[in-house]
N, C-alpha and C. Protein backbone atom coordinates (compact mmCIF):
# COMPACT_ATOMS: atom_id res chain seq x y z
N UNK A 1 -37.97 40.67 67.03
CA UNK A 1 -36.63 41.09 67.36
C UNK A 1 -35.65 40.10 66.74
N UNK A 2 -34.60 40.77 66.45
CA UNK A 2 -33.37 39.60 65.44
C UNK A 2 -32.34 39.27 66.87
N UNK A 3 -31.55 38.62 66.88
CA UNK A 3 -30.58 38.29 67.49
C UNK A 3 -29.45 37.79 65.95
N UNK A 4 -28.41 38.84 66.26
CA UNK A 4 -27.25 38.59 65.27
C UNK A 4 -26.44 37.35 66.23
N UNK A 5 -25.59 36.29 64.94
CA UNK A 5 -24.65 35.17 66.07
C UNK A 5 -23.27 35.64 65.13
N UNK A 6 -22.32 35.58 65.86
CA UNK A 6 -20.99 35.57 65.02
C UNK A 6 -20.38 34.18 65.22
N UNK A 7 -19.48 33.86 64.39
CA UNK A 7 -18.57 32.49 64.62
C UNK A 7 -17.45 32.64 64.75
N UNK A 8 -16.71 31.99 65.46
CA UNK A 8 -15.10 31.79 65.56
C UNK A 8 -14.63 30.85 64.52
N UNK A 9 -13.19 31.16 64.48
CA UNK A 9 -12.23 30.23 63.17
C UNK A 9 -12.52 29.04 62.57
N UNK A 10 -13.13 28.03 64.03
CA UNK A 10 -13.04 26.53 63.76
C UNK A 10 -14.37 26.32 63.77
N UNK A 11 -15.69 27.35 64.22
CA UNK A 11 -16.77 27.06 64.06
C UNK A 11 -17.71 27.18 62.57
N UNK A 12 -18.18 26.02 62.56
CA UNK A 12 -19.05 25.64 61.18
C UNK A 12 -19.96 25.07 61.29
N UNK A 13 -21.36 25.15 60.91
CA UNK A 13 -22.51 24.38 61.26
C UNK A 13 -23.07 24.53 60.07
N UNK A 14 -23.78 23.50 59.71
CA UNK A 14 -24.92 23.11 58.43
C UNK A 14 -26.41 23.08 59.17
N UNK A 15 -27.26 23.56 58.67
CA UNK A 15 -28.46 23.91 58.98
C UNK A 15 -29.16 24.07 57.75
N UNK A 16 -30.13 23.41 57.63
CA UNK A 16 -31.32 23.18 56.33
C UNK A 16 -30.23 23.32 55.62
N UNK A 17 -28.92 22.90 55.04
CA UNK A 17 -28.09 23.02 54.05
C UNK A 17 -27.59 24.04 53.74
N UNK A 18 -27.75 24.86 54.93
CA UNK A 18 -26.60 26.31 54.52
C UNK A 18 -25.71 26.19 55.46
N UNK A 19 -24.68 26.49 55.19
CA UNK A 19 -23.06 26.86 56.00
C UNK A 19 -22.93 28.09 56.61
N UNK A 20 -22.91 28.19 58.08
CA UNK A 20 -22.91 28.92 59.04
C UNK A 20 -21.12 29.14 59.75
N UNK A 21 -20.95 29.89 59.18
CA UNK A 21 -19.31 30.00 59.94
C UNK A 21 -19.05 31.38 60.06
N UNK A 22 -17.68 31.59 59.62
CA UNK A 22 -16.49 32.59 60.13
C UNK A 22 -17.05 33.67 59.21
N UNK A 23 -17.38 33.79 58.13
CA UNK A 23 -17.68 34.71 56.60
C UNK A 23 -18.96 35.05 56.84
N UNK A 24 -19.65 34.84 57.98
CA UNK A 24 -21.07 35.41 57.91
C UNK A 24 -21.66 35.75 59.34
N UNK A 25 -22.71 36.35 59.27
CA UNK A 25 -23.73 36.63 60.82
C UNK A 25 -25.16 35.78 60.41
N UNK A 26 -25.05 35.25 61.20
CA UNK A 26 -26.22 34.44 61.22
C UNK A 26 -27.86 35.23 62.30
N UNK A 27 -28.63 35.50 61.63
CA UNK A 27 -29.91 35.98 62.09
C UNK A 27 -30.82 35.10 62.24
N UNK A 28 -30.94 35.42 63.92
CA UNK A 28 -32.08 34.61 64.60
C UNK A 28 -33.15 35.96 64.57
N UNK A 29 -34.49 34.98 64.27
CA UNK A 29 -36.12 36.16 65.01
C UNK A 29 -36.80 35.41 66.02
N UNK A 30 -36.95 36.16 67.26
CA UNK A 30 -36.91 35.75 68.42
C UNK A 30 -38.03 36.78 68.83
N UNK A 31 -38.91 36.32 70.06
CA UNK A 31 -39.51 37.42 70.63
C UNK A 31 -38.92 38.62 71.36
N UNK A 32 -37.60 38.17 72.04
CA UNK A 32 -36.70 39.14 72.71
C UNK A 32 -35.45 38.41 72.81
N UNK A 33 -34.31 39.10 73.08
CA UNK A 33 -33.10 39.19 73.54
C UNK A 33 -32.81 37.68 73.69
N UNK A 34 -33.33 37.09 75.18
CA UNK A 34 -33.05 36.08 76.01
C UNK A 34 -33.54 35.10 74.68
N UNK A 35 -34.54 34.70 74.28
CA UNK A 35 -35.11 33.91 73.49
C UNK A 35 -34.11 33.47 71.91
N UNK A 36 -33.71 34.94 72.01
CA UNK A 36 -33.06 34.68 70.58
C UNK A 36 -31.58 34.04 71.30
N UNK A 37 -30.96 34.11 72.24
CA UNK A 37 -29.46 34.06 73.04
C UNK A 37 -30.03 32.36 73.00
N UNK A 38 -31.11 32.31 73.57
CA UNK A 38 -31.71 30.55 74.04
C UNK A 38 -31.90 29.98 72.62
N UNK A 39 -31.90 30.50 71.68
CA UNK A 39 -32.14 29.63 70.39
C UNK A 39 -31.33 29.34 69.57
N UNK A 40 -30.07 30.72 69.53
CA UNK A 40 -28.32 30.17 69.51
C UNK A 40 -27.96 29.17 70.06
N UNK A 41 -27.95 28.71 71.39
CA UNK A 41 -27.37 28.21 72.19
C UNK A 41 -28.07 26.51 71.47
N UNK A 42 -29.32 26.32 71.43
CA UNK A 42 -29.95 25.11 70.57
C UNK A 42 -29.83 25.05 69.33
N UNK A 43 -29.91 25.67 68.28
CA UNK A 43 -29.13 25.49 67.15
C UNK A 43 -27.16 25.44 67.09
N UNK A 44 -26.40 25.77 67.81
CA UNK A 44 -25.02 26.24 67.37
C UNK A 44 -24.55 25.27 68.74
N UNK A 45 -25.10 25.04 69.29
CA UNK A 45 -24.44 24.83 70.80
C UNK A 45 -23.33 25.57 71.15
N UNK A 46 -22.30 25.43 72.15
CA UNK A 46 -21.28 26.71 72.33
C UNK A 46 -20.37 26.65 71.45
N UNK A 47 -20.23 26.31 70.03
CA UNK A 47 -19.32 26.80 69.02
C UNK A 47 -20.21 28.09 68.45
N UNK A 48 -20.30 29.18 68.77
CA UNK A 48 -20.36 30.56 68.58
C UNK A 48 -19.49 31.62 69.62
N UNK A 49 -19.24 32.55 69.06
CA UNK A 49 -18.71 33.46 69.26
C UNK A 49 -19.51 34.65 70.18
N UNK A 50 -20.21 35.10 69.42
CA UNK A 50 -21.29 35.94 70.27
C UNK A 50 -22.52 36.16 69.73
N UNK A 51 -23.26 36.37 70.30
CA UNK A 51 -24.94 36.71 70.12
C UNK A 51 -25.38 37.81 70.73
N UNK A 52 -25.32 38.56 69.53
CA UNK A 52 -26.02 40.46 69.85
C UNK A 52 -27.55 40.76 69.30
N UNK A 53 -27.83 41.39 70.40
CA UNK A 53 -29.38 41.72 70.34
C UNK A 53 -29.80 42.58 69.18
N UNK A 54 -30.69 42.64 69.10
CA UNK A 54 -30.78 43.47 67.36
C UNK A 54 -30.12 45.35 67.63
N UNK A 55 -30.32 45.68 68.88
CA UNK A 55 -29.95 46.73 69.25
C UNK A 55 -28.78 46.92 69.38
N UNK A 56 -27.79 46.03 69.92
CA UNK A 56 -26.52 46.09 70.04
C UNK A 56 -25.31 45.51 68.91
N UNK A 57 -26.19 45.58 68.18
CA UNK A 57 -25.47 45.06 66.69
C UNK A 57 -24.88 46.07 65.43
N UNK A 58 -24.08 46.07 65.19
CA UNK A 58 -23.64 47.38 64.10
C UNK A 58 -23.70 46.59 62.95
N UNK A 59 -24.38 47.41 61.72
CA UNK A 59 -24.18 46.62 60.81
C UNK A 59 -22.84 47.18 59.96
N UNK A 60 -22.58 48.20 60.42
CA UNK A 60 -20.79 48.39 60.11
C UNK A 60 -19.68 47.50 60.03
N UNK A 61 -20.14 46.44 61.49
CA UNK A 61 -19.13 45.22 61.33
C UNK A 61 -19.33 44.60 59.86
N UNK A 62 -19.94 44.80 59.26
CA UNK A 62 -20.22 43.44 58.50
C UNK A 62 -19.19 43.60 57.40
N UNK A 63 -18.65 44.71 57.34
CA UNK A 63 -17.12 44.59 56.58
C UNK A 63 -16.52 43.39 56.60
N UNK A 64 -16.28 42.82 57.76
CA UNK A 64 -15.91 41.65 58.10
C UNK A 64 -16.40 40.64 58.13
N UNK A 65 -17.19 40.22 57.22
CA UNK A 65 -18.38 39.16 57.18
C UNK A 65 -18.41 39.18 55.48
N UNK A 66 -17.76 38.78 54.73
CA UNK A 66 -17.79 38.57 53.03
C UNK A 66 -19.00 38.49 53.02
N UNK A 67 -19.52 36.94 53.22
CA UNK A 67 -20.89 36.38 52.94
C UNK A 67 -22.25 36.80 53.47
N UNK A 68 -21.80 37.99 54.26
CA UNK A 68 -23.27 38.58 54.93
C UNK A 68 -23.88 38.10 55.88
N UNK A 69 -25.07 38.71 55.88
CA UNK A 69 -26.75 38.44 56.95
C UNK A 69 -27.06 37.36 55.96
N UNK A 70 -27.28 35.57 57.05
CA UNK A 70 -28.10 34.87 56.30
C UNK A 70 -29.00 34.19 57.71
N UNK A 71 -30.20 34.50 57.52
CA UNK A 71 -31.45 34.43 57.81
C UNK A 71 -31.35 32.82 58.35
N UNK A 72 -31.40 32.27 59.58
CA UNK A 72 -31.77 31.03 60.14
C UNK A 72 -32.99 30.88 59.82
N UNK A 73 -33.13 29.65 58.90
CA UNK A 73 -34.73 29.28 59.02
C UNK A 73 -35.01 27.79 59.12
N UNK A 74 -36.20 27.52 60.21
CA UNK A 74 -35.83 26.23 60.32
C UNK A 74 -35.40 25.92 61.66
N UNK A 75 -35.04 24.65 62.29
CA UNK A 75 -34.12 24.28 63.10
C UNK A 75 -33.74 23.16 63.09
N UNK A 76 -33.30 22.84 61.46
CA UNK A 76 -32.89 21.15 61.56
C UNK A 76 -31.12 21.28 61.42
N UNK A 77 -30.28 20.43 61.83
CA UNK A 77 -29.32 20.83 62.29
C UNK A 77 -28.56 19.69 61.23
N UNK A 78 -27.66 19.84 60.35
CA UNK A 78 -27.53 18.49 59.61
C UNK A 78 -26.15 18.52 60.57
């Protein structure tokens, strides 16, 4: 199961050297829902916006996302 994360204005995080912000959805794979919400919360701490379950996710939004779906891999947090 994926868990989509969105970011707010001032949120930015580096992870294995990719830039996680405002221009993108960041994809967690999680066994379920809660797991993927619990693995946002340890990678991003509460600078995120929201975390949608793979079900409750439109990929319609992503109009609003220039830079796309980029795949969390890893959990080193620079």
């Amino acid at each position: 199961m994926k868990t989509y994360v969105i970011f707010g204005q001032e949120h930015e995080h580096k992870i294995n050297g990719i830039i996680f912000d405002r221009n993108c959805v960041a994809v967690i794979d999680a066994l379920n829902a809660k797991a993927g919400r619990e693995k946002a919360f340890k990678l991003f701490g509460e600078k995120f916006c929201f975390a949608y379950a793979e079900k409750n996710f439109s990929m319609s939004s992503l109009k609003f996302f220039p830079r796309g779906l980029i795949n969390v891999v890893g959990e080193n947090k620079q």
